[in-house]
Protein backbone atom coordinates (compact mmCIF):
# COMPACT_ATOMS: atom_id res chain seq x y z
CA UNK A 1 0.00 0.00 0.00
CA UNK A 2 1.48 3.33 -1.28
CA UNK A 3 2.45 6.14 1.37
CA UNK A 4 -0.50 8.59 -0.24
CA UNK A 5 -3.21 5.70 0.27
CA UNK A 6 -2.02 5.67 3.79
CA UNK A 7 -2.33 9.08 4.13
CA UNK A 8 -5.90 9.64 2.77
CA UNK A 9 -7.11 7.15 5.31
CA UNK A 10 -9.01 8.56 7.48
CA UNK A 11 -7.61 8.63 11.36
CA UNK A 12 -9.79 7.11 13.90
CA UNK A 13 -10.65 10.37 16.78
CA UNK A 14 -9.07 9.53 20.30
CA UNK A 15 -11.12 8.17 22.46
CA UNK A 16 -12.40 10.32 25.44
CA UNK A 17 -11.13 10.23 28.92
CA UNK A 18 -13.50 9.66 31.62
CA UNK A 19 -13.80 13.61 32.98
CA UNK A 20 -14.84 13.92 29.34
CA UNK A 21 -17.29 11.44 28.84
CA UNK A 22 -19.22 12.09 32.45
CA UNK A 23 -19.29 16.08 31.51
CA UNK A 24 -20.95 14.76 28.18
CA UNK A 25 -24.19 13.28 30.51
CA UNK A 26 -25.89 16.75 32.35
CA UNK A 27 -26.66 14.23 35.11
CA UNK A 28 -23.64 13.01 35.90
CA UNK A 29 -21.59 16.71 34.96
CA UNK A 30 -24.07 18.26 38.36
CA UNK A 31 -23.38 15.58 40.24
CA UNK A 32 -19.82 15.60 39.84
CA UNK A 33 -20.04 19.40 40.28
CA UNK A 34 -21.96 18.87 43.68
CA UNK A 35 -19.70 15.97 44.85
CA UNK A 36 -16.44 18.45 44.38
CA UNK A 37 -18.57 21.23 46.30
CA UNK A 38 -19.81 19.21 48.95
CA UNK A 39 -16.28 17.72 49.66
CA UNK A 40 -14.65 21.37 49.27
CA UNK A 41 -17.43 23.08 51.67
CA UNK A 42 -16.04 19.86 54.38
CA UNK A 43 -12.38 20.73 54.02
CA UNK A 44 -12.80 24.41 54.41
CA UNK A 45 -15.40 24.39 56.75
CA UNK A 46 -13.13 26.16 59.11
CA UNK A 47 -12.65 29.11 56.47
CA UNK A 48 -15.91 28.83 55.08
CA UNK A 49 -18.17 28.91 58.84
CA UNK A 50 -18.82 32.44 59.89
CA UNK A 51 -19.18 31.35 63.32
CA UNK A 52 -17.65 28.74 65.94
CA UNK A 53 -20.01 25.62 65.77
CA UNK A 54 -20.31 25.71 69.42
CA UNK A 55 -21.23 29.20 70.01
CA UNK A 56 -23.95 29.85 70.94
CA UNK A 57 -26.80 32.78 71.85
CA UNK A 58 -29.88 31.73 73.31
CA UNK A 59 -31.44 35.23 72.45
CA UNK A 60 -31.12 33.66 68.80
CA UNK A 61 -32.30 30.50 69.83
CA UNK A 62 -34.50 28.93 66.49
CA UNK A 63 -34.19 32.01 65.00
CA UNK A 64 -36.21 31.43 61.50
CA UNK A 65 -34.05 31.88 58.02
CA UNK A 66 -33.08 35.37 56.97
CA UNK A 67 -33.46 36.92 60.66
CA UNK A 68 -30.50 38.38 62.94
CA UNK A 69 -28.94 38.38 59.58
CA UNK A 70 -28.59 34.06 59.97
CA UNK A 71 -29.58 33.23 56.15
CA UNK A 72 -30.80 29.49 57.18
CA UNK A 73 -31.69 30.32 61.33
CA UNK A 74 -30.31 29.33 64.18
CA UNK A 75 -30.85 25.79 66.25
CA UNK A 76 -32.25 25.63 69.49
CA UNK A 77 -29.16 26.89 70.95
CA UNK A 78 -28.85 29.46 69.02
CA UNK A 79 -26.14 28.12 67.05
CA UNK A 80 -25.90 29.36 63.27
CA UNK A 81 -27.63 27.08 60.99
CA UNK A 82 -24.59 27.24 58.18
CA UNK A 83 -21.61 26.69 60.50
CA UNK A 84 -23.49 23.92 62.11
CA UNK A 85 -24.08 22.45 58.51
CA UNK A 86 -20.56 23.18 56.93
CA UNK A 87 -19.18 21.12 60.22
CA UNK A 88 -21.77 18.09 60.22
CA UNK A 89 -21.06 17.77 56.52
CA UNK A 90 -17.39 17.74 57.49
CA UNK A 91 -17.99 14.74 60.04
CA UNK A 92 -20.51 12.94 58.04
CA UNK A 93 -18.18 12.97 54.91
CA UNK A 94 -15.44 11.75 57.27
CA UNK A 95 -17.34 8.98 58.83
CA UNK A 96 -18.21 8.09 55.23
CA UNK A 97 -14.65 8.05 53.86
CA UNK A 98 -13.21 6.46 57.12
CA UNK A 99 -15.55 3.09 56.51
CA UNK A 100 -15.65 2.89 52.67
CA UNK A 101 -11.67 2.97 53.09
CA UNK A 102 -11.41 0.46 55.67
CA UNK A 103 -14.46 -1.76 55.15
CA UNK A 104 -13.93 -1.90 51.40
CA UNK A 105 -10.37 -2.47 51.89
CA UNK A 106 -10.83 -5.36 53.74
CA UNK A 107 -13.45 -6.37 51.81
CA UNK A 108 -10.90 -6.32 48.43
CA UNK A 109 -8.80 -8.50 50.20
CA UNK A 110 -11.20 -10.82 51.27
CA UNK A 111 -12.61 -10.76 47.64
CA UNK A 112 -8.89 -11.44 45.57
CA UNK A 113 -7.96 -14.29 48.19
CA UNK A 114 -11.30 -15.81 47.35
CA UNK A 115 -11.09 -15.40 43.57
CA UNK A 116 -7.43 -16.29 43.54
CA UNK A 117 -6.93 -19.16 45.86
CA UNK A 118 -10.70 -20.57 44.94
CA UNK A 119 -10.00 -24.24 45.61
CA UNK A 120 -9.30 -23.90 49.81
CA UNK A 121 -10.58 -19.98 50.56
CA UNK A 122 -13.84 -19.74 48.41
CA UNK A 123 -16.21 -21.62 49.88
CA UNK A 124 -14.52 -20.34 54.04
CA UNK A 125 -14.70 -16.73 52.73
CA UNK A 126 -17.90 -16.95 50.67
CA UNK A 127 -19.81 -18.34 53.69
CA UNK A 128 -18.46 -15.83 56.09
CA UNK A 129 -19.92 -13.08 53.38
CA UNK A 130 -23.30 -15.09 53.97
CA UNK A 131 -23.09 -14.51 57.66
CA UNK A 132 -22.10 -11.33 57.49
CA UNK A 133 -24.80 -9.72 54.98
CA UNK A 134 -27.70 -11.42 57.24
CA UNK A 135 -26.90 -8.52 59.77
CA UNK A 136 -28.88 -5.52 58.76
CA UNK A 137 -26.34 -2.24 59.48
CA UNK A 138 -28.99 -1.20 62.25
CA UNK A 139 -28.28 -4.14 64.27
CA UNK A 140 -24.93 -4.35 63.56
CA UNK A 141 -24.16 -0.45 65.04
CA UNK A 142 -26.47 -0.92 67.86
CA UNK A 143 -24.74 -4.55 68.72
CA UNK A 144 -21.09 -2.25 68.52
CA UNK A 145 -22.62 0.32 70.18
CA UNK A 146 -23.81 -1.72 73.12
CA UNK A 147 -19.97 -3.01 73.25
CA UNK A 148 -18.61 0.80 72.72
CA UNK A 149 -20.45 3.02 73.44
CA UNK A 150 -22.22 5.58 71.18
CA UNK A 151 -20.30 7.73 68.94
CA UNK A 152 -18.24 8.01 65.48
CA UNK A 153 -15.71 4.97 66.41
CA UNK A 154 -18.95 2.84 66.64
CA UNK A 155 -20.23 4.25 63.64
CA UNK A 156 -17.27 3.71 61.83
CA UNK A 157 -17.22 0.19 62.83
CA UNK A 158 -20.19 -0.49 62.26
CA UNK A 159 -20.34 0.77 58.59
CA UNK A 160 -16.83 -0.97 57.64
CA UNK A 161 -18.12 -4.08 59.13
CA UNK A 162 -21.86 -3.64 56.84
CA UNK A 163 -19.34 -2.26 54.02
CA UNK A 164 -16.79 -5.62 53.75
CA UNK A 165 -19.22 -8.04 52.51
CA UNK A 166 -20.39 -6.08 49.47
CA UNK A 167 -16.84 -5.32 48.62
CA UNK A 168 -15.86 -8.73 48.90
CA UNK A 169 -18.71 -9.96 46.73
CA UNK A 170 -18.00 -7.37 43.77
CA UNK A 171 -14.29 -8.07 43.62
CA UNK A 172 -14.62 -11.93 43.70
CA UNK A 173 -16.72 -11.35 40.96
CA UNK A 174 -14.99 -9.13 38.76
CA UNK A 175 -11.39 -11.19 39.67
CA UNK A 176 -12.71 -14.37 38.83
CA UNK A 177 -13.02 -12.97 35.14
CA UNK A 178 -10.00 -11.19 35.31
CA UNK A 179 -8.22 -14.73 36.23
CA UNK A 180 -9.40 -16.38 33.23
CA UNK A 181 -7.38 -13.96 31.00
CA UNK A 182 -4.37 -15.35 29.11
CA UNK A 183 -1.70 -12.94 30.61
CA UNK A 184 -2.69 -13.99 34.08
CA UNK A 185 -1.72 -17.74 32.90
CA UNK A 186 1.53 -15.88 31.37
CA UNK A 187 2.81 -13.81 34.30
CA UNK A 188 2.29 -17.72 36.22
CA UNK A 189 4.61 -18.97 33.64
CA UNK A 190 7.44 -16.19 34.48
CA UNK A 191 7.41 -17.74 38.10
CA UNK A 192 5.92 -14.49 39.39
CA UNK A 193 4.57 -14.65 43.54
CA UNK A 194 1.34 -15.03 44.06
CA UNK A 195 1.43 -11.81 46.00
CA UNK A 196 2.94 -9.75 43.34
CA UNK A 197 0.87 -10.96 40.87
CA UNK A 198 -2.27 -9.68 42.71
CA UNK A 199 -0.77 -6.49 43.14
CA UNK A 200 0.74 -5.91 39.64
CA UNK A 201 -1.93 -7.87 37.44
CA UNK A 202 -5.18 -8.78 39.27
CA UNK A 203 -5.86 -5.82 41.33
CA UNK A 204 -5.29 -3.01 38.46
CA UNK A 205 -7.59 -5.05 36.66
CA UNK A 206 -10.46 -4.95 38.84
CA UNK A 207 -9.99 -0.88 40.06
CA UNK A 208 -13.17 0.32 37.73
CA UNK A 209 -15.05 -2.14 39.58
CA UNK A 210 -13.94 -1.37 42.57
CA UNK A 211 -14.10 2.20 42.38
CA UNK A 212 -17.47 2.76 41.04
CA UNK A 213 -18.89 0.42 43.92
CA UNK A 214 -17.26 2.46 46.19
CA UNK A 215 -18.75 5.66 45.37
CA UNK A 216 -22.07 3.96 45.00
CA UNK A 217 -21.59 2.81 48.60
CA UNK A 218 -20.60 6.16 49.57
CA UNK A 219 -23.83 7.46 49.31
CA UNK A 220 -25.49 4.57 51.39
CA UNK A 221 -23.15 4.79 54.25
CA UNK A 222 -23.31 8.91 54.56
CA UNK A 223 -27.20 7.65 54.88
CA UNK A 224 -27.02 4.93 57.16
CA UNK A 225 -24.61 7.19 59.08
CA UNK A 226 -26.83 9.54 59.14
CA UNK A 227 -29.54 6.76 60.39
CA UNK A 228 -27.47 5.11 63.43
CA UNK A 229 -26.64 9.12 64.20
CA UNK A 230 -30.59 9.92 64.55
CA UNK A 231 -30.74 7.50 66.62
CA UNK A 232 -28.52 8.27 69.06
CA UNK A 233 -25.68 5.97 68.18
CA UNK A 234 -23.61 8.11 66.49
CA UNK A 235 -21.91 11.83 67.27
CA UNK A 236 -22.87 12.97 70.60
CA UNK A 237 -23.84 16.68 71.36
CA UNK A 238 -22.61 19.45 70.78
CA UNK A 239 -20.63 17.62 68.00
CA UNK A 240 -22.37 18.67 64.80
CA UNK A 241 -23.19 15.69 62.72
CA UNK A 242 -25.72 15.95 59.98
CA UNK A 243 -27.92 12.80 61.59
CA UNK A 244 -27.57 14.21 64.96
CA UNK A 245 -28.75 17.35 63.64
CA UNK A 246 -31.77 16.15 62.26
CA UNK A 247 -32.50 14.18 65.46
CA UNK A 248 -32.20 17.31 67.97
CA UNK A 249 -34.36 19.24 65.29
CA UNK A 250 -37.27 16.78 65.43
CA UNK A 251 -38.49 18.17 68.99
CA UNK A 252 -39.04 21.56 67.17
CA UNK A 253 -40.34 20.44 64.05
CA UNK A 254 -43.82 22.92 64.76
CA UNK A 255 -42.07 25.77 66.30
CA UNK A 256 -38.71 25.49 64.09
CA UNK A 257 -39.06 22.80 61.42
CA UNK A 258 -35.85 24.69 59.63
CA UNK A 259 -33.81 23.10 62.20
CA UNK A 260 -34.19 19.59 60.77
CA UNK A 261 -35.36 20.29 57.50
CA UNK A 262 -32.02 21.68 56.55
CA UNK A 263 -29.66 18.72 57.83
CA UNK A 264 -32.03 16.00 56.17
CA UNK A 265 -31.68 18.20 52.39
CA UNK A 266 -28.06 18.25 52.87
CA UNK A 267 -28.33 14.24 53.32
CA UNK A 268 -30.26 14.00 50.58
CA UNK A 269 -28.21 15.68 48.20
CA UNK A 270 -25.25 14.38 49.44
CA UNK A 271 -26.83 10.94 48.76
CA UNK A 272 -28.59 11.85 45.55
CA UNK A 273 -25.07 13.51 44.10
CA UNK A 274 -23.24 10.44 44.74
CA UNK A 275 -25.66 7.80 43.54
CA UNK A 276 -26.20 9.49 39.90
CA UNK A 277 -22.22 10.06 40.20
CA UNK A 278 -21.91 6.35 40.76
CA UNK A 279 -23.86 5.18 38.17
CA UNK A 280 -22.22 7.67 35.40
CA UNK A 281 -18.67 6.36 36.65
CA UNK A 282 -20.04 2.64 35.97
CA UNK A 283 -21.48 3.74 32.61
CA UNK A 284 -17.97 5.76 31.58
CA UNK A 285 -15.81 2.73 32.88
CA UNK A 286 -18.08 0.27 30.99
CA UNK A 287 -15.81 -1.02 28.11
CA UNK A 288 -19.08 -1.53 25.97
CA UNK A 289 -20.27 1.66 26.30
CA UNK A 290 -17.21 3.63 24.77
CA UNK A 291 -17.01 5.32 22.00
């Protein structure tokens, strides 16, 4: 083939990255928009709050929104409405973090050892996932927080431990088809370690997976956070948490229903924002879906 029939062929376009495919979708270009500033309001809460959290001025207490110059009220203790919210959002999005990182990376583990050793850890791993996932979360935290004590550490731990088996499921699932792949028989042949070949091979493999689950399972934990906190199990007063918020609001709901109103909107959209993000990253990552 001559050099000018190469060069009248046409040139296939470069495919888009990911940033560009989910600003493509409106959905998932908001929620990615909210995600980045819900997580910047949390880290500069401090700069952002134009109060202390824990001051407070009972002359303001349940002031209504746009009075005193407080643009969403005060709480019961007079508290500013935004500072309070910029700070629960900050311990919310921590408790969130803290147990998808820990829970899921357990679960990972859990989920490779199962798919890669399947003949003797399988079936011991796969049943303890059964165990494990008849536990609702509720029971779980309030089982931890009998042991505990309320507060974050027994929220934390009680997320991670409702977090592992759903990680461990989804990555024995997508590395058991990553193991049938020819290079994984190849890098065997090399005399590579079992561990290194997890690390180097299996587990880049299986990251989309892993990754969109775990922003999918953001969203559920920041809500069941947000449940075990309501109830009492979670951050105790005056620490601003957006569950505990919610719950101290509830008393008030006739006389001052901003003061739970607000905290359950931010969950919401916290939840919502991460969900649709979820679901774009899964539709992005999806091999079958790129163009």
């Amino acid at each position: 083939m001559s050099a000018a029939t190469d060069a009248s062929e046409p040139i296939a376009p470069p495919r888009p990255g990911i940033l560009s495919r989910l600003m493509r979708e409106p959905g998932a270009a908001i929620s990615l928009i909210l995600v980045v500033l819900l997580v910047g309001a949390a880290v500069f809460a401090p700069l952002l709050a134009p109060t202390d959290p824990y001051d407070n001025d009972l002359a303001l207490s349940m002031a209504p929104p746009g009075s005193d110059g407080l643009l969403l009220g005060a709480d019961a203790q007079g508290r500013d409405m935004i500072t309070r919210l910029l700070y629960g959002l900050r311990v919310s999005l921590m408790m969130g973090f803290a147990a998808v990182a820990i829970g899921g990376g357990i679960g990972a583990l859990l989920g490779f050892l199962a798919a890669f050793y399947r003949r003797w850890l399988d079936g011991p791993i796969m049943r303890l996932v059964d165990i494990m996932l008849s536990f609702p979360a509720i029971l779980v935290g309030l089982a931890i927080a009998a042991i505990f004590g309320p507060g974050i550490f027994s929220v934390v731990l009680a997320l991670s431990v409702a977090t592992v088996p759903l990680m461990a499921r989804i990555v024995r699932g997508s590395a058991m088809v990553v193991m049938r792949l020819d290079f994984i028989e190849a890098a065997r042949a090399t005399g590579m370690s079992d561990a290194r070949l997890i690390w180097r091979h299996l587990a880049p493999n299986c990251l989309s997976a892993i990754f969109v689950f775990a922003t999918l399972r953001f969203g559920q934990v920041i809500l069941l956070g947000s449940a075990l906190s309501f109830l009492g199990l979670g951050a105790q007063p005056p620490v601003p948490e957006l569950g505990a918020m919610a719950s101290e609001g509830r008393n008030f709901l006739f006389f001052a229903p901003h003061i739970a109103v607000v905290p359950c909107v931010v969950i919401f959209i916290v939840v919502l924002a991460f969900n649709v993000l979820g679901d774009a990253l899964r539709d992005a990552l999806d091999p079958r879906l790129r163009v």
